[in-house]
C-alpha atoms as a PDB file:
ATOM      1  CA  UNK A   1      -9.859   7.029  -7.740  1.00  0.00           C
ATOM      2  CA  UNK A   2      -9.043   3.917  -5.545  1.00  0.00           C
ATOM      3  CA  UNK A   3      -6.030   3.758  -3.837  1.00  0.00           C
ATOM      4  CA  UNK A   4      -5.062   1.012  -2.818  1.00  0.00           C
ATOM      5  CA  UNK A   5      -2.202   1.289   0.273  1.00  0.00           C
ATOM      6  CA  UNK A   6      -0.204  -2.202   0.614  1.00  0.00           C
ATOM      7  CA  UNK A   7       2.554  -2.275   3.264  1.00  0.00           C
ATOM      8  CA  UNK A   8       5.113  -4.904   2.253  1.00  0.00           C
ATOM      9  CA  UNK A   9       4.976  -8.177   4.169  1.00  0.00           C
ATOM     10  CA  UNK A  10       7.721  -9.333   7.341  1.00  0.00           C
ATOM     11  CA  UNK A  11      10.833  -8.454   6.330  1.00  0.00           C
ATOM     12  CA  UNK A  12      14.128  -9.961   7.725  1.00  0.00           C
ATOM     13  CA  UNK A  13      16.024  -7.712  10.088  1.00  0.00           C
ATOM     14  CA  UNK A  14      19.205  -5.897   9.274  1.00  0.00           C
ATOM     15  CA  UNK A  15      21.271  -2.512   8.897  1.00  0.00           C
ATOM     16  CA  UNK A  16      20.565  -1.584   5.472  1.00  0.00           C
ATOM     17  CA  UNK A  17      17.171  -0.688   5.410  1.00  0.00           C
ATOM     18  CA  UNK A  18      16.634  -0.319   1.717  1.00  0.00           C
ATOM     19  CA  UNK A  19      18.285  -3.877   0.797  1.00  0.00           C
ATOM     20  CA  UNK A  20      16.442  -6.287   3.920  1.00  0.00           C
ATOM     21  CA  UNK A  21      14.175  -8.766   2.359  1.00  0.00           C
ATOM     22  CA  UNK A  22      11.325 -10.938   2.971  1.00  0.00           C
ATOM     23  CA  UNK A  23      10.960 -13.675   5.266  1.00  0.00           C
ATOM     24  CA  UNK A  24       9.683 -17.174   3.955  1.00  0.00           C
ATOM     25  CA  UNK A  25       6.386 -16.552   5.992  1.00  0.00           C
ATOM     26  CA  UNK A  26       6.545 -12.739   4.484  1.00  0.00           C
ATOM     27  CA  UNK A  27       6.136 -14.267   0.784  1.00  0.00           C
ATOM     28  CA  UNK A  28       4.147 -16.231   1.718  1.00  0.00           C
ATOM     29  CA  UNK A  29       1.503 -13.379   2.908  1.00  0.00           C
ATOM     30  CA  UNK A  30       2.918 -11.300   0.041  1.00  0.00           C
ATOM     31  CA  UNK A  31       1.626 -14.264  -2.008  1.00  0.00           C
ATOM     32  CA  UNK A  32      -2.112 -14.753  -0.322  1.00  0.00           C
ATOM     33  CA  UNK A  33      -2.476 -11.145  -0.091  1.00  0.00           C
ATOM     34  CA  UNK A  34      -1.779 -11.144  -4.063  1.00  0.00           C
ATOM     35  CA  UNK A  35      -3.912 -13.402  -4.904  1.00  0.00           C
ATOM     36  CA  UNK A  36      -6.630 -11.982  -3.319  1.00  0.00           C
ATOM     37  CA  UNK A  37      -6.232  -8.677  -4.707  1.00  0.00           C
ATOM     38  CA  UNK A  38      -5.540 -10.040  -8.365  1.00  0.00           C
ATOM     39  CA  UNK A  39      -9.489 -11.244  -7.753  1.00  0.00           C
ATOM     40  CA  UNK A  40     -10.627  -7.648  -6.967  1.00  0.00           C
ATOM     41  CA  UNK A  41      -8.015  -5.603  -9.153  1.00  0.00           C
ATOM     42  CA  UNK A  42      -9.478  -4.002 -12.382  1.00  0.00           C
ATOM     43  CA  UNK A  43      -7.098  -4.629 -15.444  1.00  0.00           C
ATOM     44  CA  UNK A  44      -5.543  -1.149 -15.210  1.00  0.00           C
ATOM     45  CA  UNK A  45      -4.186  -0.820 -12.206  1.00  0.00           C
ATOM     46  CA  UNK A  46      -0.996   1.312 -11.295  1.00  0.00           C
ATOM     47  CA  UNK A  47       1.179  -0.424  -9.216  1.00  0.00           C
ATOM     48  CA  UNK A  48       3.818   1.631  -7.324  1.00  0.00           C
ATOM     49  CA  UNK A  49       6.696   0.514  -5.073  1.00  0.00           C
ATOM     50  CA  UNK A  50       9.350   1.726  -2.941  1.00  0.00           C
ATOM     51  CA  UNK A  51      13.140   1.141  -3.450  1.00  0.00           C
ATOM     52  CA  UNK A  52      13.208  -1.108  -0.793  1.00  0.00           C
ATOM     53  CA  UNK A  53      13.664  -4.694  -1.595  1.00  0.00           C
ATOM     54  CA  UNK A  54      11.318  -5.743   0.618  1.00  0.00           C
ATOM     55  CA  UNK A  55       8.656  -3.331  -0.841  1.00  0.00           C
ATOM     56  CA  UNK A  56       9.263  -4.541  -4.429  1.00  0.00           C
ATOM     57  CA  UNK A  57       9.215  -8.553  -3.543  1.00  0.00           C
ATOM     58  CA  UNK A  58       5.804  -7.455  -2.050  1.00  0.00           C
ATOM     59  CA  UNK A  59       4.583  -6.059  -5.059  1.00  0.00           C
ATOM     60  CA  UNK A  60       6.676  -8.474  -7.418  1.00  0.00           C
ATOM     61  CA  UNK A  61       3.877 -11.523  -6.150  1.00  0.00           C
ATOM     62  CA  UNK A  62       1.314  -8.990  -7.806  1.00  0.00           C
ATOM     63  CA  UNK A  63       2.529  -8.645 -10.747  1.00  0.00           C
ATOM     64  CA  UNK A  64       5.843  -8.492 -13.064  1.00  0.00           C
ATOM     65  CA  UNK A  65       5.878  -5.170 -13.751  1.00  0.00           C
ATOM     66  CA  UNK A  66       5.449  -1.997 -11.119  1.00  0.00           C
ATOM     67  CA  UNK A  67       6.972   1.518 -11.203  1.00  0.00           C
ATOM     68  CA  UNK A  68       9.775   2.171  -8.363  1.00  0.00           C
ATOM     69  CA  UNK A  69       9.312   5.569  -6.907  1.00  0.00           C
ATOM     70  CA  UNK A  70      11.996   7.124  -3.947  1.00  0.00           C
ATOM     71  CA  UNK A  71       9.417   8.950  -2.557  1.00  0.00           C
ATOM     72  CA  UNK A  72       8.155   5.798  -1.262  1.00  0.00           C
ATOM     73  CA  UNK A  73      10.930   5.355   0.819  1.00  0.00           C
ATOM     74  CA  UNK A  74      10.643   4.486   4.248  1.00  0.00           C
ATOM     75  CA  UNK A  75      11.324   7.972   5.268  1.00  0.00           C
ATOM     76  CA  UNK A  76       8.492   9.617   3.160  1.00  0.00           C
ATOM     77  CA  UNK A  77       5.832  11.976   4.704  1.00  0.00           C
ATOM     78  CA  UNK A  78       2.159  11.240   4.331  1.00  0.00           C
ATOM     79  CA  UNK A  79       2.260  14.410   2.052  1.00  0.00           C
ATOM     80  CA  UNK A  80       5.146  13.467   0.128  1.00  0.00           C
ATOM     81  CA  UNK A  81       3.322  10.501  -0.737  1.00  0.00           C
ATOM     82  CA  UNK A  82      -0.123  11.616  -1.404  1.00  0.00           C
ATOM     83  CA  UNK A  83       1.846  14.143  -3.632  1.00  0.00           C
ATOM     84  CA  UNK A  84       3.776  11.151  -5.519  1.00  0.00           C
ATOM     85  CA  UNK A  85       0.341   9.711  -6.189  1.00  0.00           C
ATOM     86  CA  UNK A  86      -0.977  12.797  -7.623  1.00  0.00           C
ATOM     87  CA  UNK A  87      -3.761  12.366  -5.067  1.00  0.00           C
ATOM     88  CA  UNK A  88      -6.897  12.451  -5.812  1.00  0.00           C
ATOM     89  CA  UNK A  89      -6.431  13.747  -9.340  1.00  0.00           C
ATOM     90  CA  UNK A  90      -4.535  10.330 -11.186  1.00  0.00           C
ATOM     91  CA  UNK A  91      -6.994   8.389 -13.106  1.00  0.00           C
ATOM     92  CA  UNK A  92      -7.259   4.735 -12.236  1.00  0.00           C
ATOM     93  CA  UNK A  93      -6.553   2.237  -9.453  1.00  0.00           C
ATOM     94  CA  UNK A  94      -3.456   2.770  -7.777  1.00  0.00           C
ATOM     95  CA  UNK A  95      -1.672   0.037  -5.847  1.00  0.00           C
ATOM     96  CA  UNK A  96       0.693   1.531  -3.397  1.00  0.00           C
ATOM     97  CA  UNK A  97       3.528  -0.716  -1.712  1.00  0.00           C
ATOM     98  CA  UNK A  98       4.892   0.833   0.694  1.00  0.00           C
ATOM     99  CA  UNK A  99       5.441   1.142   4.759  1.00  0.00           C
ATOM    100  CA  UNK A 100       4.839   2.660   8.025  1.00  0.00           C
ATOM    101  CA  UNK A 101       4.644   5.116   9.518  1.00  0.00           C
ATOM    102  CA  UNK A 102       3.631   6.961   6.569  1.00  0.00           C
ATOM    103  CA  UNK A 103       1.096   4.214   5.200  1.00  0.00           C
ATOM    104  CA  UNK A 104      -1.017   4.541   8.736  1.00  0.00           C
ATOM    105  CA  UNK A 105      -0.695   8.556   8.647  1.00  0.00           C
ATOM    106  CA  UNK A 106      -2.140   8.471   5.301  1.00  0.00           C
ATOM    107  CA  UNK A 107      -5.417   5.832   5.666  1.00  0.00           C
ATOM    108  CA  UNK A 108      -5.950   8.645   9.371  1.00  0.00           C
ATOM    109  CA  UNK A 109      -5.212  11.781   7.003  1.00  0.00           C
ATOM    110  CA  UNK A 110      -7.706  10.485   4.001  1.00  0.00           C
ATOM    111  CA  UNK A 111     -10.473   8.921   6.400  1.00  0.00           C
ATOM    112  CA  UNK A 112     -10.302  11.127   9.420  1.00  0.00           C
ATOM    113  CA  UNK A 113      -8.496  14.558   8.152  1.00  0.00           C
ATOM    114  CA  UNK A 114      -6.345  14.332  11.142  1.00  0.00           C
ATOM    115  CA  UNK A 115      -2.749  13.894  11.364  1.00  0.00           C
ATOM    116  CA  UNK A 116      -2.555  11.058  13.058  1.00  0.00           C
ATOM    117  CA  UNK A 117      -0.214   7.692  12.711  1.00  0.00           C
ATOM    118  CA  UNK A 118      -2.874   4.805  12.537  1.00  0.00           C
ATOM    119  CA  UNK A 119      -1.138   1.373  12.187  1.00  0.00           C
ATOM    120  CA  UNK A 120      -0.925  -0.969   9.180  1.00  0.00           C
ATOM    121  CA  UNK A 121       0.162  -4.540   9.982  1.00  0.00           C
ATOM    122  CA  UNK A 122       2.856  -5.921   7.931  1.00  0.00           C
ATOM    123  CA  UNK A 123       1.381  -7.094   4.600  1.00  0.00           C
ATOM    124  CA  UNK A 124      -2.146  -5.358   5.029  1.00  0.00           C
ATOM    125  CA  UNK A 125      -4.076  -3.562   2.729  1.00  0.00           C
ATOM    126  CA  UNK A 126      -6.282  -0.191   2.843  1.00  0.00           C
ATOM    127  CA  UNK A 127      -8.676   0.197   0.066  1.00  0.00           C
ATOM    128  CA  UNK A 128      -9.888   3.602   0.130  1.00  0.00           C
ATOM    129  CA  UNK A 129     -12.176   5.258  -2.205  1.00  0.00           C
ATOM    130  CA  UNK A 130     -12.245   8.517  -3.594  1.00  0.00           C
ATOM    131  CA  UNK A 131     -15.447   9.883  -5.030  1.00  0.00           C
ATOM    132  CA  UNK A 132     -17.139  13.323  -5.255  1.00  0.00           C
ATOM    133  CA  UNK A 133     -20.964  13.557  -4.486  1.00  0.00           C
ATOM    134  CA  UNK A 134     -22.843  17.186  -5.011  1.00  0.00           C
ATOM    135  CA  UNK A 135     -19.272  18.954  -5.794  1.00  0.00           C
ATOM    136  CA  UNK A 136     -18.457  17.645  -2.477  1.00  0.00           C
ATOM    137  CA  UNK A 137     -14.858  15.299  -2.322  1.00  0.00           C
ATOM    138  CA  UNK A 138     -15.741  12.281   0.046  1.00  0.00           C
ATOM    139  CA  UNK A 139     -13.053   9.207   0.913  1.00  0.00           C
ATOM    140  CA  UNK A 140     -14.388   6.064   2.005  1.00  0.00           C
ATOM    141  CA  UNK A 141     -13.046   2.597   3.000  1.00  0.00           C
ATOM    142  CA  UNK A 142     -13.826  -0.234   0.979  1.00  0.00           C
ATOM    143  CA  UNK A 143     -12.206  -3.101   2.486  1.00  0.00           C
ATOM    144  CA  UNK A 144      -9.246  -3.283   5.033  1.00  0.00           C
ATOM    145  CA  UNK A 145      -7.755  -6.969   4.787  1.00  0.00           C
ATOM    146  CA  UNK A 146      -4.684  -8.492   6.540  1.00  0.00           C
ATOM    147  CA  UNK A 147      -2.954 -11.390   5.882  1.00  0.00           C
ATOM    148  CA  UNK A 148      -3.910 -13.710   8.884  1.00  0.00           C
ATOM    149  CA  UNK A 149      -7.294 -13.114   7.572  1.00  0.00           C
ATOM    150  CA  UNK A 150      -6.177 -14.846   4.282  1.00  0.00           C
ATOM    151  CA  UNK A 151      -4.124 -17.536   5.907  1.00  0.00           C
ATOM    152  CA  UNK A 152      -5.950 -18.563   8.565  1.00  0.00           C
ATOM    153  CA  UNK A 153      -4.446 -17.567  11.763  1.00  0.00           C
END
């Protein structure tokens, strides 16, 4: 299984977390980092979002249609997400758009075993990798991409 953790691009600030949107410079890395991905994506991809607005604009420069799950909220565990995720059992790539903390605590739970809150720069992508070698369950890192590497910065 590849999953695939996204964490929306910069958001405007403001008091209602679920409803703040993204900047003009956050679509546009929403829209480089979607491009890029579309390159790399297999056709049958899952791709998940939050209810935040923010979260779904991200995933909304991916494609049209993605699947809005609460337990991507902001305020969602590492374990309530790997759980929403059906991790690593769900067959196919799954594109998750989501946010930190629990993006970071899942890349150090998956890679290192550790709980541990690893940061995830607004608009950044994890690629892990989920594989099983000699009845043994192994996670790698494919690629970990941000968006100033796409634009240029």
């Amino acid at each position: 299984m590849d999953l695939i953790l996204w964490r929306h691009a910069e958001a405007e600030e403001g008091k209602n977390d679920l409803a703040r949107r993204l900047t003009r410079y956050g679509q546009q890395q929403a829209h480089q980092m979607a491009a890029w991905l579309r390159a790399r994506l297999p056709a049958n991809y899952l791709l998940l979002a939050s209810e935040a607005k923010r979260s779904q604009q991200t995933a909304g420069c991916l494609a049209k249609s993605y699947q809005v799950l609460p337990a991507l909220n902001p305020s969602a565990s590492p374990q309530q997400v790997l759980q929403a995720v059906n991790w690593p059992k769900i067959a196919g790539p799954v594109v998750l758009v989501g946010h930190q903390p629990y993006l970071g605590g899942v890349a150090a739970q998956l890679l290192s075993e550790q709980a541990q809150w690893w940061s995830v720069k607004k608009g950044a992508i994890w690629w892990l990798q989920y594989r099983e070698r000699d009845g043994v369950g192994q996670v790698r890192l494919k690629v970990m991409m941000t968006p100033s590497l796409l634009i240029g910065e």
